[in-house]
N, C-alpha and C. Protein backbone atom coordinates (compact mmCIF):
# COMPACT_ATOMS: atom_id res chain seq x y z
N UNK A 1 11.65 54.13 5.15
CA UNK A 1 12.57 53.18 4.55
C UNK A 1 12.77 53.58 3.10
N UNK A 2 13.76 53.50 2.49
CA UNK A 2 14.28 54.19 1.21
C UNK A 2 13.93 52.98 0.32
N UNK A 3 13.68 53.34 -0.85
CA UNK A 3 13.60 52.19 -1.72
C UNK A 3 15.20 51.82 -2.35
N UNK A 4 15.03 50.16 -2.82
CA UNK A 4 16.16 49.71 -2.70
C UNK A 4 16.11 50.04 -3.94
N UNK A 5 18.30 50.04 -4.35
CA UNK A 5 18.84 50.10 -5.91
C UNK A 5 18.68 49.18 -6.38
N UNK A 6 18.42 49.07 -7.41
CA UNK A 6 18.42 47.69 -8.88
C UNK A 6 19.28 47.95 -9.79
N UNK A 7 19.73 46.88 -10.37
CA UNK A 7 20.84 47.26 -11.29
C UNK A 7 19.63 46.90 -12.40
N UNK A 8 19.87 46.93 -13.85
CA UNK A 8 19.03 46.28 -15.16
C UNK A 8 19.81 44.65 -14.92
N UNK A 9 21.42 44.64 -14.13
CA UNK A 9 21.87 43.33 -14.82
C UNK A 9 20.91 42.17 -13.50
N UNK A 10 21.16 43.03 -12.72
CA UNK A 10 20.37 42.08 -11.46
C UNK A 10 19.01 41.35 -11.81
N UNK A 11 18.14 42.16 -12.81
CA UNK A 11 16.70 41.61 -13.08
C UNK A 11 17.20 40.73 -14.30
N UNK A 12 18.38 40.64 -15.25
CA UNK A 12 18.43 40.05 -15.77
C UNK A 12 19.03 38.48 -15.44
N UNK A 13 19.59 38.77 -14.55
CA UNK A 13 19.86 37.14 -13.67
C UNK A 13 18.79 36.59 -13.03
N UNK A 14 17.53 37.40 -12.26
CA UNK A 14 16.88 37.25 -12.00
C UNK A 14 15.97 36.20 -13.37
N UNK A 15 15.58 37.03 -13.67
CA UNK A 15 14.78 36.29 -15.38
C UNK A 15 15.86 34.91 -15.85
N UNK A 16 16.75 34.78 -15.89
CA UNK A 16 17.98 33.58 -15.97
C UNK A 16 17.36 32.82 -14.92
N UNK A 17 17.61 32.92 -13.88
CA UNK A 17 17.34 31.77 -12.65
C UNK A 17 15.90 31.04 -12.98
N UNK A 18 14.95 32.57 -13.18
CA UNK A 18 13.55 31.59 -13.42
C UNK A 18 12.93 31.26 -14.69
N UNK A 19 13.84 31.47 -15.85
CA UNK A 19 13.44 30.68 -17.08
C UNK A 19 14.34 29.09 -16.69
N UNK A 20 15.21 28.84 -15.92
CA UNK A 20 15.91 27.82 -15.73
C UNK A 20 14.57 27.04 -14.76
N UNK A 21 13.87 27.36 -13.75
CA UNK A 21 13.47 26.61 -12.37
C UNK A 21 12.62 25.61 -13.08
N UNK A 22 12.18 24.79 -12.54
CA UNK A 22 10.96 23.86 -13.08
C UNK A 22 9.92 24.30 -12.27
N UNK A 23 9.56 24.92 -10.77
CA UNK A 23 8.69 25.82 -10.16
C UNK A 23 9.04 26.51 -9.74
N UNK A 24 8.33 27.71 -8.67
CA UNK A 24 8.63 29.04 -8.22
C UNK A 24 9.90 28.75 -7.40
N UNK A 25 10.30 29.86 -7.12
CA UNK A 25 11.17 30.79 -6.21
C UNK A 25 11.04 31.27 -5.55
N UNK A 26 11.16 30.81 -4.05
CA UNK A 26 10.80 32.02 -3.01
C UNK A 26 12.08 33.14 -2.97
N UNK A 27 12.00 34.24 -2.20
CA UNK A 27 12.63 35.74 -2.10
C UNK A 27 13.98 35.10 -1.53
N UNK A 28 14.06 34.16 -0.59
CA UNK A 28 15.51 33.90 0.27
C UNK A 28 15.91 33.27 -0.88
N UNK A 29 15.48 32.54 -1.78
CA UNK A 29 16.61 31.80 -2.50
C UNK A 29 16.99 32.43 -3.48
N UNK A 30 15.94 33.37 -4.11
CA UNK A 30 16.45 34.42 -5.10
C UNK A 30 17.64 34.96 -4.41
N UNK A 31 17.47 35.78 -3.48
CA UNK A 31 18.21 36.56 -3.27
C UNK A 31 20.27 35.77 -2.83
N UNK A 32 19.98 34.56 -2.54
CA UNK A 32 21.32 34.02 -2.36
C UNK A 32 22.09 33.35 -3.60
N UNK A 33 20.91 33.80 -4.64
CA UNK A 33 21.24 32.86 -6.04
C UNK A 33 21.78 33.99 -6.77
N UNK A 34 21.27 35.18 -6.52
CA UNK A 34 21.69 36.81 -7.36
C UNK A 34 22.63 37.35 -6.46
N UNK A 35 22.73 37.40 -5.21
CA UNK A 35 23.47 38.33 -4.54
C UNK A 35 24.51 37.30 -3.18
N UNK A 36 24.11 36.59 -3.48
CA UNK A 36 25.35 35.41 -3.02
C UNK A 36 25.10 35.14 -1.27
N UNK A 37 23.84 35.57 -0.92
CA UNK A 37 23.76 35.88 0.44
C UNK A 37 22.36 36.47 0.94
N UNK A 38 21.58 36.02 2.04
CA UNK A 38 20.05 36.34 2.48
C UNK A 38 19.95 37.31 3.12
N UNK A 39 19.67 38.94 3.00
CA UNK A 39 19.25 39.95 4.33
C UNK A 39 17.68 40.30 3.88
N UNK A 40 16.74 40.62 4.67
CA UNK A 40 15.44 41.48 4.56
C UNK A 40 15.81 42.66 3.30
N UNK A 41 16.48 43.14 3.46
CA UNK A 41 17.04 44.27 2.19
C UNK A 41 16.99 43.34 1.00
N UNK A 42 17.99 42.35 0.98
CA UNK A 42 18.21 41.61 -0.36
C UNK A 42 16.82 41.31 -0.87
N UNK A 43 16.10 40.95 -0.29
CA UNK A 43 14.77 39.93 -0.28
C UNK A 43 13.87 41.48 -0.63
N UNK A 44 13.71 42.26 -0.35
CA UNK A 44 13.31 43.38 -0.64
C UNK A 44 13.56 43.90 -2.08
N UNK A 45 14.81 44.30 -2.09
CA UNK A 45 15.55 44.44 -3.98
C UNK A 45 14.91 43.11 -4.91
N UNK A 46 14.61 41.74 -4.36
CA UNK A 46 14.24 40.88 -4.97
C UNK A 46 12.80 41.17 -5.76
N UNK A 47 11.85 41.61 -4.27
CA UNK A 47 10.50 41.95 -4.70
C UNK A 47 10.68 43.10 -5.80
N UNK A 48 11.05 43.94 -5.88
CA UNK A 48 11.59 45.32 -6.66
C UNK A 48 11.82 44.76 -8.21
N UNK A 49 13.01 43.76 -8.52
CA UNK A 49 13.50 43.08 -9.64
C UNK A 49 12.36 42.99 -10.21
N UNK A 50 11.52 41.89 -9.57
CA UNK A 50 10.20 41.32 -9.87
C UNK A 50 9.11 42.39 -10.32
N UNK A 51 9.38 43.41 -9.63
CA UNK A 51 7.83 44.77 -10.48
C UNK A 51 8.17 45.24 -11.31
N UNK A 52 10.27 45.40 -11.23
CA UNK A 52 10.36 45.88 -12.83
C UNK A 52 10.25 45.09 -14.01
N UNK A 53 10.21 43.87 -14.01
CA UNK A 53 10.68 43.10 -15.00
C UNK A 53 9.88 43.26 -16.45
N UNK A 54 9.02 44.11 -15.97
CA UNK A 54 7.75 44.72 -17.16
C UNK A 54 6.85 42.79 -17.69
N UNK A 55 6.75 42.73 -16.55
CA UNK A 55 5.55 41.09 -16.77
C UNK A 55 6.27 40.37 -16.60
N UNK A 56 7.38 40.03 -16.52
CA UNK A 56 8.25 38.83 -17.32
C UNK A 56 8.17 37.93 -15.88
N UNK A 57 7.80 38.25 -15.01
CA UNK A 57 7.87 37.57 -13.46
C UNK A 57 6.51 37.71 -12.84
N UNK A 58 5.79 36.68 -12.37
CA UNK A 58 5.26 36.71 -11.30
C UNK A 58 5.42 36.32 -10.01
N UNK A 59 4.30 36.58 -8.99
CA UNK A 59 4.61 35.99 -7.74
C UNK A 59 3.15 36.17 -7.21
N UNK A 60 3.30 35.12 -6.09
CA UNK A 60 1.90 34.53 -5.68
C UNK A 60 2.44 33.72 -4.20
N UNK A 61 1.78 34.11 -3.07
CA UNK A 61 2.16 33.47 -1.61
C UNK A 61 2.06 31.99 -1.62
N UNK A 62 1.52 31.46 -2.70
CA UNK A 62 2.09 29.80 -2.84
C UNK A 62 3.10 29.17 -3.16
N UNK A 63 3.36 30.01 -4.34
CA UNK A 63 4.69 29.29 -5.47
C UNK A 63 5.91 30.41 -5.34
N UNK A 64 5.75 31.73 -4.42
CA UNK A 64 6.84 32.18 -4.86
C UNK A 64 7.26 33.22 -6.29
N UNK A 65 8.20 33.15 -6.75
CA UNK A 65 8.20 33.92 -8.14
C UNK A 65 8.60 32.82 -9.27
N UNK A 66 8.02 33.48 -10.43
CA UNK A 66 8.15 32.77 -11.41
C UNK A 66 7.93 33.39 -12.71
N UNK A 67 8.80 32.39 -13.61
CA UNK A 67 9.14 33.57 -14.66
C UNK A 67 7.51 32.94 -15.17
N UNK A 68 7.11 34.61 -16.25
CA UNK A 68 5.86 34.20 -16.84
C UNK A 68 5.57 33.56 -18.01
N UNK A 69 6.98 33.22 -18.89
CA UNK A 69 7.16 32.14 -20.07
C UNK A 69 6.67 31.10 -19.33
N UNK A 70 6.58 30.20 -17.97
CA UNK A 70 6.57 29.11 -17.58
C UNK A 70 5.87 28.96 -16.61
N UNK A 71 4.63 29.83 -15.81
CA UNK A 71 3.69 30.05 -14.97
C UNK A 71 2.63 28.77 -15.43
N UNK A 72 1.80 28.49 -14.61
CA UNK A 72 0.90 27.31 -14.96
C UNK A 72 -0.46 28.59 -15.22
N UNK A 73 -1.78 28.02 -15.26
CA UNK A 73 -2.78 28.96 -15.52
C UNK A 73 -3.35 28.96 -13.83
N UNK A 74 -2.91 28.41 -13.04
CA UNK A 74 -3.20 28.36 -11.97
C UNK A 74 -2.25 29.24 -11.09
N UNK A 75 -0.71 29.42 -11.28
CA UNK A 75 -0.43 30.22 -10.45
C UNK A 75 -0.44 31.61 -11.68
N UNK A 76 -0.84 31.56 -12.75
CA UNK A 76 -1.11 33.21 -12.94
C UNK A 76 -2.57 33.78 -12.09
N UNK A 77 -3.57 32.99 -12.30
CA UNK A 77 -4.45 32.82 -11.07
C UNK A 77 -4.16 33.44 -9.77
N UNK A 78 -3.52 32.41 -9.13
CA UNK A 78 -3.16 33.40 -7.78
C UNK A 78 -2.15 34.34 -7.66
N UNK A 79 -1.41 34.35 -9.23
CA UNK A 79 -1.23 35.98 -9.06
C UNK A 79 -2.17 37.51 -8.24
N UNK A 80 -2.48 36.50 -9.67
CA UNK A 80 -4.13 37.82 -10.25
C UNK A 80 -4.71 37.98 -8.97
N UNK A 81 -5.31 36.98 -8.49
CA UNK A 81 -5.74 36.95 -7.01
C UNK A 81 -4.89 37.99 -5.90
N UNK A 82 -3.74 37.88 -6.08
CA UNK A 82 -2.98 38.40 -5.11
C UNK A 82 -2.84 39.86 -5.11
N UNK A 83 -2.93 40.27 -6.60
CA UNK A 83 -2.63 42.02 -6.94
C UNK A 83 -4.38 42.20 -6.37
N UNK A 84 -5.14 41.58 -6.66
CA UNK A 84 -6.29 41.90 -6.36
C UNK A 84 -6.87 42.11 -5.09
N UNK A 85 -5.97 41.20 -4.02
CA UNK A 85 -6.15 41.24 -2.58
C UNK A 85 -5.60 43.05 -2.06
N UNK A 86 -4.55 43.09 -2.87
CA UNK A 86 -3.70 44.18 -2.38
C UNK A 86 -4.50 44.83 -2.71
N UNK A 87 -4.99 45.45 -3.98
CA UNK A 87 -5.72 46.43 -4.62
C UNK A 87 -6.81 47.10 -3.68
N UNK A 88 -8.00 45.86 -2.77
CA UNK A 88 -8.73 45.52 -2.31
C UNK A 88 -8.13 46.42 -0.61
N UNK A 89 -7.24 46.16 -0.29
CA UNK A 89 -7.27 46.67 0.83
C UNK A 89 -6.12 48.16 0.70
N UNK A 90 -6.07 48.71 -0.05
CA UNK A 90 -5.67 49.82 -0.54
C UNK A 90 -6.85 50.92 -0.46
């Protein structure tokens, strides 16, 4: 599977949507809020946005994504937790 294109403007709407949310974002709604519409691909480019954003985003299988101006200390937590799960079975 090829890795998906990113634009710079795409992560920057991205970062827009979630300095706006009051909590996370899951991948389907990102992706119909940036790209006007839900496929596995879109939702894919979503996860992608999110690793480039150089920190500015997290994500965690509870809350979804979220910008990191506005993360609680609990879902940077299960961030952390989460890179750590991956790390772990790598």
């Amino acid at each position: 599977m090829s890795e998906p294109t990113t634009l710079p403007s795409d992560t920057d709407k991205l970062i827009a949507i979630l300095d706006k949310a009051e909590s996370g974002v899951n991948a389907r709604t990102l992706a119909i809020l940036i790209y006007g519409h839900d496929t596995e691909s879109l939702r894919r480019k979503v996860r992608k946005l999110a690793s480039e954003s150089g920190g500015r985003v997290i994500s965690g299988p509870d809350f979804g994504y979220r910008s990191s101006l506005h993360a609680t200390p609990e879902e940077y937590e299960a961030a952390a937790n989460s890179l750590d799960s991956q790390a772990f079975k790598m």
